[in-house]
Protein backbone atom coordinates (compact mmCIF):
# COMPACT_ATOMS: atom_id res chain seq x y z
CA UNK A 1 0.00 0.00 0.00
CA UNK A 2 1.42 3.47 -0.69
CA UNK A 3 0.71 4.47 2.76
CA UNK A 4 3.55 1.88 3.62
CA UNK A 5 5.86 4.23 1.81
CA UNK A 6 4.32 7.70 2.10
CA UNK A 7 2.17 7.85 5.14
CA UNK A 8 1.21 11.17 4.54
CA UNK A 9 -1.59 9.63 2.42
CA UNK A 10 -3.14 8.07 4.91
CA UNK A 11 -3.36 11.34 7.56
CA UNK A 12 -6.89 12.29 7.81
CA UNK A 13 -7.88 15.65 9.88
CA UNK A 14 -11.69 16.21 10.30
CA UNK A 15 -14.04 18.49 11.88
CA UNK A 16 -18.00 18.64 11.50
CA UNK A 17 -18.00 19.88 8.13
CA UNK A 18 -14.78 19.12 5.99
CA UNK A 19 -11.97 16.39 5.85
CA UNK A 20 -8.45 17.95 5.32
CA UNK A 21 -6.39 15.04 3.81
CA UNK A 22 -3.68 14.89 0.83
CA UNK A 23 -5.54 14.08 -2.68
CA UNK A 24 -5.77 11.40 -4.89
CA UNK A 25 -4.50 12.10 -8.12
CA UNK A 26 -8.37 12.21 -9.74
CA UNK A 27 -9.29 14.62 -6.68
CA UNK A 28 -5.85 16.48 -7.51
CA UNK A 29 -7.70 17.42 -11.15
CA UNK A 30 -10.97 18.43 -9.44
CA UNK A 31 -8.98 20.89 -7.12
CA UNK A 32 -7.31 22.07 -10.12
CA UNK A 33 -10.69 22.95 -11.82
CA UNK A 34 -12.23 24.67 -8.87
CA UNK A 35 -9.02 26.82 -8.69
CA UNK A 36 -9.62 27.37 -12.13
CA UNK A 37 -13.25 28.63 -11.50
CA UNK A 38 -12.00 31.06 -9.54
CA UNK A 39 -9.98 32.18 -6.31
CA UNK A 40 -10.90 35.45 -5.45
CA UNK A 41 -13.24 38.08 -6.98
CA UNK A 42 -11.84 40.22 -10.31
CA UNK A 43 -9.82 43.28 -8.80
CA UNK A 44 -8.45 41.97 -5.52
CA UNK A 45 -5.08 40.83 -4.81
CA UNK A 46 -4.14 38.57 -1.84
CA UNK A 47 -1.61 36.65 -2.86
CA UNK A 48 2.21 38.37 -2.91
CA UNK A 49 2.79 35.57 -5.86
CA UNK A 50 -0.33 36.33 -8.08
CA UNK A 51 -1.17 33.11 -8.99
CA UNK A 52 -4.93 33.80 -8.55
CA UNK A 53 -4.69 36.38 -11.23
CA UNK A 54 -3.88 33.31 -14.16
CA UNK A 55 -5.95 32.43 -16.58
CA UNK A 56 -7.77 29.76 -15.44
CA UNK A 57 -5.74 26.68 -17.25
CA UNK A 58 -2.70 28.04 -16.04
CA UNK A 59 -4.32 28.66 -12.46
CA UNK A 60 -5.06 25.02 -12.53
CA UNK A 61 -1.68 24.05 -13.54
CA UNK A 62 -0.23 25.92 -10.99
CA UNK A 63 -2.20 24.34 -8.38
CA UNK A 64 -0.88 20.39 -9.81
CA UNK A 65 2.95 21.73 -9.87
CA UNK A 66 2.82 23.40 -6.51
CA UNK A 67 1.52 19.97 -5.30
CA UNK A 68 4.18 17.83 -7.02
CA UNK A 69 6.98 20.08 -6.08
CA UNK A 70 5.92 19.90 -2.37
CA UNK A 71 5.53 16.15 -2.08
CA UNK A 72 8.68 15.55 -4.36
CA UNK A 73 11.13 17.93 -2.34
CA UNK A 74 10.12 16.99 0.90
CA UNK A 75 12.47 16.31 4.11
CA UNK A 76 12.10 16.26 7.60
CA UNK A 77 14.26 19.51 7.89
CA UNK A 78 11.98 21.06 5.28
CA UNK A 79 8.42 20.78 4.43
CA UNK A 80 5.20 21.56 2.96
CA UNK A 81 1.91 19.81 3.65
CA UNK A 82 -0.72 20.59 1.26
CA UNK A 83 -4.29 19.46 2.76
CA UNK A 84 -7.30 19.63 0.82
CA UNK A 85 -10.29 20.51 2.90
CA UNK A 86 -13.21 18.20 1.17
CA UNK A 87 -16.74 18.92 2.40
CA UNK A 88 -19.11 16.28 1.46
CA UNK A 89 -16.70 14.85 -1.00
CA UNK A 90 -16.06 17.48 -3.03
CA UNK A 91 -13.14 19.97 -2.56
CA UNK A 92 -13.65 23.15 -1.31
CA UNK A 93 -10.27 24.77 -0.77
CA UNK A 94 -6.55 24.35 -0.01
CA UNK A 95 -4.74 24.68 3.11
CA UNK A 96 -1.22 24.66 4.03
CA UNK A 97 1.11 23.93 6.24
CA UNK A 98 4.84 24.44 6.09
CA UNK A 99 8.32 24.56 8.23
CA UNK A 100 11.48 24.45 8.46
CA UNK A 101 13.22 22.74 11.09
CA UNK A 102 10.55 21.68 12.74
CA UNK A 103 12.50 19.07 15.20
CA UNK A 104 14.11 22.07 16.70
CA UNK A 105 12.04 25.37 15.87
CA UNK A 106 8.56 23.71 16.70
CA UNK A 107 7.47 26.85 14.79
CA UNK A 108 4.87 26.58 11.50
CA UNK A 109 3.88 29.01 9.14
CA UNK A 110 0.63 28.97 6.95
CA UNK A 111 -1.44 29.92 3.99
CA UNK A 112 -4.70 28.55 2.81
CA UNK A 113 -7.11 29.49 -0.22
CA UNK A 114 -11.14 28.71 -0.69
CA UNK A 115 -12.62 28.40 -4.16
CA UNK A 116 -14.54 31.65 -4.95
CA UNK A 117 -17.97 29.37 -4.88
CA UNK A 118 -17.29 28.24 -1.02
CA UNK A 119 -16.22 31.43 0.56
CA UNK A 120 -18.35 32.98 2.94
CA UNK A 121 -19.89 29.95 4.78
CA UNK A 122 -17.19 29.80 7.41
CA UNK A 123 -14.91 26.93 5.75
CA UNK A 124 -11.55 28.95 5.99
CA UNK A 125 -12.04 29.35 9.16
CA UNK A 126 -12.52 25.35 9.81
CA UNK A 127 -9.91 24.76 7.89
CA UNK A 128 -7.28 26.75 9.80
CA UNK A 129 -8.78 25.79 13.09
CA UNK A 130 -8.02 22.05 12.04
CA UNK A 131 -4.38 22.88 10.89
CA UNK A 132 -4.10 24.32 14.15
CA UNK A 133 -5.00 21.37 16.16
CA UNK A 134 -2.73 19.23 14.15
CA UNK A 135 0.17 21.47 15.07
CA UNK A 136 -0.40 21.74 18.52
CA UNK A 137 -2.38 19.50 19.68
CA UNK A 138 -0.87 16.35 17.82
CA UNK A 139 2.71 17.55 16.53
CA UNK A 140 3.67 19.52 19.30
CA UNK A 141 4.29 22.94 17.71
CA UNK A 142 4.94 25.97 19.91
CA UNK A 143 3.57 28.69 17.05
CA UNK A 144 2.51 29.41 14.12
CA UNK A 145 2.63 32.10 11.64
CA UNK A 146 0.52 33.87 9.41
CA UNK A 147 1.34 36.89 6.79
CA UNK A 148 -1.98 38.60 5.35
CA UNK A 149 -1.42 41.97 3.07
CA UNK A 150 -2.80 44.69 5.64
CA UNK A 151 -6.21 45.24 3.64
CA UNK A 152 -7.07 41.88 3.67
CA UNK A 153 -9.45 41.97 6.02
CA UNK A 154 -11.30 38.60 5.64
CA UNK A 155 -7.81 36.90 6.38
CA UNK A 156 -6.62 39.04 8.98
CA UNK A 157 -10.17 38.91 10.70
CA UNK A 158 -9.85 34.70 10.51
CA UNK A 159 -5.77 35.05 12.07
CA UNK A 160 -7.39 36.88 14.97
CA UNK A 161 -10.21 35.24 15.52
CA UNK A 162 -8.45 32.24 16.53
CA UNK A 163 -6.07 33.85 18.68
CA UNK A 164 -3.32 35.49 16.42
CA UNK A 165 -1.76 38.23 17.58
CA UNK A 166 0.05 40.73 15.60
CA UNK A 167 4.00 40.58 14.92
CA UNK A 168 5.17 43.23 13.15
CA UNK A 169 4.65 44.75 9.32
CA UNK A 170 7.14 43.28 6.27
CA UNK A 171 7.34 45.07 2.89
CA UNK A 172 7.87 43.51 -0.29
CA UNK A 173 7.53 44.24 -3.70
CA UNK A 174 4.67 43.63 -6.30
CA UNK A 175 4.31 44.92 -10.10
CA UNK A 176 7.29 47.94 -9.36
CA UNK A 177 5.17 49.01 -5.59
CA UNK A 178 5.79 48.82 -2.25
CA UNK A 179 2.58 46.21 -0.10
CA UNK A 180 2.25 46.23 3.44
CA UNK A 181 1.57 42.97 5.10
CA UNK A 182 0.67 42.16 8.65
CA UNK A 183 3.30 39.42 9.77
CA UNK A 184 1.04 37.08 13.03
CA UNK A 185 1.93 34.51 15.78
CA UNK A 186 -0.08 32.63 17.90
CA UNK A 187 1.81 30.93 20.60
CA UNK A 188 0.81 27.36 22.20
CA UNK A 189 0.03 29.12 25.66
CA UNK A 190 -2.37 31.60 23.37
CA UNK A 191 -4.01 29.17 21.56
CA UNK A 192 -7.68 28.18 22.78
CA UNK A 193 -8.51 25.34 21.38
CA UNK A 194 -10.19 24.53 17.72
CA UNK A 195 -13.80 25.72 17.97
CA UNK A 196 -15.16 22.60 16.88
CA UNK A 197 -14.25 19.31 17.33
CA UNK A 198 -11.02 17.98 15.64
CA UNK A 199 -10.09 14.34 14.79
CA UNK A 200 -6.49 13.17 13.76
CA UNK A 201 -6.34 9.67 12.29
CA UNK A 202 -3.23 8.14 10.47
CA UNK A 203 -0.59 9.75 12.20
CA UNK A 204 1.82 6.89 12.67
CA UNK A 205 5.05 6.84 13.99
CA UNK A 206 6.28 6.61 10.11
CA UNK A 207 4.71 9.39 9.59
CA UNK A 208 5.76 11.59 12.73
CA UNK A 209 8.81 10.88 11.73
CA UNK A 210 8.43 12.86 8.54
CA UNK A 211 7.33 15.51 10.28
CA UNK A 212 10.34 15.93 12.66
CA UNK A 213 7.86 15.17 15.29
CA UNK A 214 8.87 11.67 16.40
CA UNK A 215 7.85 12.01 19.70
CA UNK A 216 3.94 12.99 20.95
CA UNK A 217 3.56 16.61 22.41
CA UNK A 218 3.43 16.65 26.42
């Protein structure tokens, strides 16, 4: 079974409305096409790589590479976890979960994104309030991060809703300007608790292990 070699494919993180788990490669296309359908509305900006501003074959595209390069380049010392959030079977959105280190830093950063037909039902919220619960709760993280551009409000309004505090303002560059985002933290002493209930299945040993995580939080 491929879970024998890659036990990230068997990892399963649930709440009352969504499963967050790694794709097949059939579900892979479907994510593609619902990225292709549309990531945020015409005019708005959120990523600092503006992926979501594609066309919509190359949007998909980008969504299969991203999820090939990830699984392909991953090591304990650095990786990416790519969970798709499925609610009753279908996929709704994308979220992340990356480090670097992990074994000594504890520390995770992460992004997410909702398909333009899902958003504004709550799921992004679920989604990161799952991720969150895997990191602490199961891996044993001591905080995560979270950079939103400072005018996007829906993101920065889900960071601190679930505890985030802010951490400080980085400036890059997009299309020849100057953006303002809002670096976040949440710390395992700030962190409440998910505000549903979680479930973590198919974390083995194996698969702790590629985590950097071989031992079980205290």
């Amino acid at each position: 079974m491929i879970t024998d070699h890659w036990p990230l494919k068997g990892l399963r993180v649930t709440t009352p409305r969504l499963e967050l788990r790694l794709p097949r490669e059939d579900e892979l296309s479907e994510v593609a096409d619902l990225a292709a359908r549309g990531v945020h509305a015409p005019g708005q900006r959120p990523f600092l790589t503006p992926w979501g501003e594609l066309a919509p074959a190359e949007r998909a595209r980008h969504v299969l590479q991203m999820h090939w390069r990830r699984m392909g380049r991953w090591t304990a010392q650095h990786w990416a976890l790519d969970l798709v959030a499925f609610h009753e079977g279908r996929p709704v959105g994308v979220q992340d979960m990356r480090a670097q280190e992990f074994a000594v830093r504890r520390e995770i950063a992460s992004g997410s994104w909702v398909g333009l037909e899902h958003q504004g039902r709550g799921l992004g919220t679920e989604m990161r309030a799952a991720m969150l619960h895997l990191a602490f709760a199961e891996l044993g993280a001591r905080s995560a991060t979270s950079v939103s551009f400072t005018d996007n409000h829906s993101s920065l309004a889900v960071s601190r809703k679930l505890g985030y505090r802010d951490d400080g303002i980085t400036l890059d560059v997009l299309d020849g300007r100057v953006v303002e985002s809002q670096r976040l933290r949440l710390s395992r002493d700030h962190w409440q608790g998910p505000p549903a209930p979680v479930t973590v299945t198919g974390l083995t040993p194996t698969c702790r292990t590629l985590f950097g995580a071989d031992t079980p939080p205290s």
